[in-house]
Protein backbone atom coordinates (compact mmCIF):
# COMPACT_ATOMS: atom_id res chain seq x y z
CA UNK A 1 -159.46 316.22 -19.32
CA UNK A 2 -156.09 317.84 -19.34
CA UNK A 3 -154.20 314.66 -19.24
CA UNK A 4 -156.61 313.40 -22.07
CA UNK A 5 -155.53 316.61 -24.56
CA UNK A 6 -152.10 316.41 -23.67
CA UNK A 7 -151.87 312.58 -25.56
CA UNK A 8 -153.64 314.12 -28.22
CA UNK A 9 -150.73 316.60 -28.54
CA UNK A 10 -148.12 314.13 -28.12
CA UNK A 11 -149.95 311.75 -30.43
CA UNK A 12 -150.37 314.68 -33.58
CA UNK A 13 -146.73 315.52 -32.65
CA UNK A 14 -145.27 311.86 -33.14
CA UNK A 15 -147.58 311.43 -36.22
CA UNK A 16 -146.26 315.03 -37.39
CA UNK A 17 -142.28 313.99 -36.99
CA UNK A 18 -143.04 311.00 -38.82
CA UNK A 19 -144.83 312.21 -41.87
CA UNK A 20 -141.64 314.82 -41.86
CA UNK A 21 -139.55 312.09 -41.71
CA UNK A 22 -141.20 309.99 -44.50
CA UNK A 23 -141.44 312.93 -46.49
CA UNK A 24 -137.71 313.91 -46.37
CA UNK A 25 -136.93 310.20 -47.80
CA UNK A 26 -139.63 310.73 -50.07
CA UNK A 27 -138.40 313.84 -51.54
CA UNK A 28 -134.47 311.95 -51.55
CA UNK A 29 -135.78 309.62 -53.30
CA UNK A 30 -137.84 311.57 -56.06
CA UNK A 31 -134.67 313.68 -56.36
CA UNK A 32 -132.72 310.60 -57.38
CA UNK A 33 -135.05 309.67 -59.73
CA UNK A 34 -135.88 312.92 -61.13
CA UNK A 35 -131.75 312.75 -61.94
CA UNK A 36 -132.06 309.92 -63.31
CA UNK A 37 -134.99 310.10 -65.62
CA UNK A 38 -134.16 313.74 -66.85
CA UNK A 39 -130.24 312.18 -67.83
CA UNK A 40 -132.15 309.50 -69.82
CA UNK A 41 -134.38 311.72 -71.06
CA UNK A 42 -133.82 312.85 -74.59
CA UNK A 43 -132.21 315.66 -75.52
CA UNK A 44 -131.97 318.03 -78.72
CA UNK A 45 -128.88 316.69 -79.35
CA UNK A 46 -127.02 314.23 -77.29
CA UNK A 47 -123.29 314.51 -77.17
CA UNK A 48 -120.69 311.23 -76.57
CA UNK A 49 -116.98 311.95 -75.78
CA UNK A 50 -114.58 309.46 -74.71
CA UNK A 51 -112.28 309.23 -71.18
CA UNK A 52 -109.67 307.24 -69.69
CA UNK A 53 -111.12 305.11 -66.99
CA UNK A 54 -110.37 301.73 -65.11
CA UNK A 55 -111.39 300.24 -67.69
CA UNK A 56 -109.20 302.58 -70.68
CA UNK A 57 -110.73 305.19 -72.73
CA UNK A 58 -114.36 304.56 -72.87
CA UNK A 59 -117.51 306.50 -74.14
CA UNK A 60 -119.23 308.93 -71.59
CA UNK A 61 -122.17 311.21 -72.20
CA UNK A 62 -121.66 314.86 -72.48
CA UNK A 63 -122.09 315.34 -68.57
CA UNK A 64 -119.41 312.37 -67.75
CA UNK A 65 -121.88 309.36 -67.37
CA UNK A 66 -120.48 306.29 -68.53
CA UNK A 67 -122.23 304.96 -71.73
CA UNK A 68 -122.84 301.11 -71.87
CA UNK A 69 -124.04 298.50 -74.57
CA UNK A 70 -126.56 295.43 -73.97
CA UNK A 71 -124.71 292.15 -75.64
CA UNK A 72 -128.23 290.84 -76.09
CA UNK A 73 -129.04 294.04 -78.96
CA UNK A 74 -128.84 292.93 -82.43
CA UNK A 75 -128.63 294.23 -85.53
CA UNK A 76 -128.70 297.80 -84.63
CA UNK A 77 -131.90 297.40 -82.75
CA UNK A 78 -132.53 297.53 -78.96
CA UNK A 79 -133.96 294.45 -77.04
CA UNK A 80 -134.46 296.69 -74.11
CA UNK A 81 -137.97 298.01 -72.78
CA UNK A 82 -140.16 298.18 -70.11
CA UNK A 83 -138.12 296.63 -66.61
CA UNK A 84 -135.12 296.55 -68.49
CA UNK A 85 -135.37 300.45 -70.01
CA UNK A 86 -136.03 301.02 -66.21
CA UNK A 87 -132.99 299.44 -64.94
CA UNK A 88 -130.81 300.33 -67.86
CA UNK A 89 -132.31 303.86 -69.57
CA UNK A 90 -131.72 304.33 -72.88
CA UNK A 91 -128.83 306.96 -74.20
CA UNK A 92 -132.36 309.34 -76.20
CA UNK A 93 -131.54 312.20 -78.77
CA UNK A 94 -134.11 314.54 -80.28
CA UNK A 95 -131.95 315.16 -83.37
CA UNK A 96 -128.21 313.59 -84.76
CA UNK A 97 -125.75 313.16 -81.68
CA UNK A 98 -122.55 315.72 -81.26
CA UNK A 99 -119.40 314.11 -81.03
CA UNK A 100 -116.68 315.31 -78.90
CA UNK A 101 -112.69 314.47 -78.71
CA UNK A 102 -111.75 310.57 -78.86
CA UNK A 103 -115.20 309.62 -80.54
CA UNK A 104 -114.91 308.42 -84.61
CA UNK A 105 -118.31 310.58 -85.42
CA UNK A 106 -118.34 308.15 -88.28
CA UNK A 107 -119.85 305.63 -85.77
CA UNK A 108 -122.23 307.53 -84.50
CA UNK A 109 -126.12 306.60 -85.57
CA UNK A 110 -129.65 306.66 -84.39
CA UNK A 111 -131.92 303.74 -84.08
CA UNK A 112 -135.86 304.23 -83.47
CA UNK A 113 -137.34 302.51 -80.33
CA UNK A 114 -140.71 301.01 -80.20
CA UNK A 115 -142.14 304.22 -77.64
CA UNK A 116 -141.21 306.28 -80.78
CA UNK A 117 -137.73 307.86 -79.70
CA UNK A 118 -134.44 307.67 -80.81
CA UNK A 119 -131.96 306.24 -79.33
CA UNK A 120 -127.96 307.14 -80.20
CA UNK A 121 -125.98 304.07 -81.02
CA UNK A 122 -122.10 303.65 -81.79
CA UNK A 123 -121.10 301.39 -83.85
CA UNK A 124 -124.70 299.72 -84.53
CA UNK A 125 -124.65 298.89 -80.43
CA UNK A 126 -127.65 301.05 -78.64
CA UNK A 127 -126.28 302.96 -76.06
CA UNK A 128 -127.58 303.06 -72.46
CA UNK A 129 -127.08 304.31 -69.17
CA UNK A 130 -127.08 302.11 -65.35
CA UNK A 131 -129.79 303.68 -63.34
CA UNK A 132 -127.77 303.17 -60.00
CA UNK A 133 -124.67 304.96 -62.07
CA UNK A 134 -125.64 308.33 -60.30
CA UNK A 135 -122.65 310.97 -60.90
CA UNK A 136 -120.42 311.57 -64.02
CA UNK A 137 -117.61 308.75 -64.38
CA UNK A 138 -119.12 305.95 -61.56
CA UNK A 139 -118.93 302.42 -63.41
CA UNK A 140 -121.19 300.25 -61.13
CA UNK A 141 -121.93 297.79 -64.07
CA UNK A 142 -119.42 296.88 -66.36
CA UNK A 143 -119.34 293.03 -67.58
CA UNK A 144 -122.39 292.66 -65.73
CA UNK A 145 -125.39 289.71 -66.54
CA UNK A 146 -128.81 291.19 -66.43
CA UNK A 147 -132.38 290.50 -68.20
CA UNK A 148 -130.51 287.92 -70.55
CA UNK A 149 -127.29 289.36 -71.99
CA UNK A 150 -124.41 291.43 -70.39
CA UNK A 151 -123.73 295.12 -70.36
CA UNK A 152 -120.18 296.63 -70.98
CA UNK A 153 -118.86 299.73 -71.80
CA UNK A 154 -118.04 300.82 -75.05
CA UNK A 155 -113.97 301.06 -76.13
CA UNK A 156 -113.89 304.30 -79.05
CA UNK A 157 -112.98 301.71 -81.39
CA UNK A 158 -116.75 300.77 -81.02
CA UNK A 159 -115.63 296.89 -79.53
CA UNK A 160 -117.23 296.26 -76.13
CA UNK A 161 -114.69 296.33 -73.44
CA UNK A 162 -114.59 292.88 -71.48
């Protein structure tokens, strides 16, 4: 009977380490996405500044996340939702974007998306962030092909950078 109990033990103690286990991953994982979603998230007023970087002096987000623009958008309008949104999250504002040093605030906008929210552009290009783009001024997608068009960052001058 003793030898019987003492599986049981061992048993609830494997099944114990591995729930722990999975649940440390888990909770990795729901942090990364939690950072993610809450930087796409909009916010009462979105601000765009612009950095040197491998690339030159390119538009980043208030917190240092590069910005980037979908070649496939047209017209001032995003062509961007469900998967794609996913993969590339939309650059949301609650009210008219701030502009910090090396941004012409004259190309600065808004456009409306079809969940309801507003998206900032520059220059008439919707801006969005890479999802796997995960601390200020990482550039894991520039001149990239994905769902149909290609995604670059954005020069001040409002030209994608190629």
């Amino acid at each position: 009977m003793k030898h019987v109990a003492n599986r049981r033990v061992m048993g609830l103690s494997a099944l114990l380490a591995a729930c722990t286990v999975a649940g440390a991953g888990a909770a990795a994982a729901s942090t990364t996405q939690a950072t993610v979603a809450h930087s796409a998230g909009a916010t009462k007023a979105a601000t765009l500044t612009a950095h040197s970087s491998r690339y030159g002096k390119i538009l980043f987000d208030g917190r240092g996340r590069v910005l980037y623009l979908f070649a496939r958008d047209r017209r001032g309008r995003s062509n961007c939702s469900g998967a794609c949104a996913k993969a590339w999250p939309p650059f949301l504002t609650k009210s008219a974007p701030r502009t910090l040093s090396g941004v012409n605030a004259k190309l600065v906008g808004t456009t409306g998306r079809g969940d309801g929210t507003l998206q900032v552009t520059y220059a008439k290009h919707p801006l969005y962030y890479f999802k796997g783009d995960t601390k200020p001024g990482q550039i894991k997608c520039q001149n990239v092909s994905n769902f149909g068009g290609l995604w670059l960052v954005v020069a001040p001058s409002g030209k994608p950078v190629r």
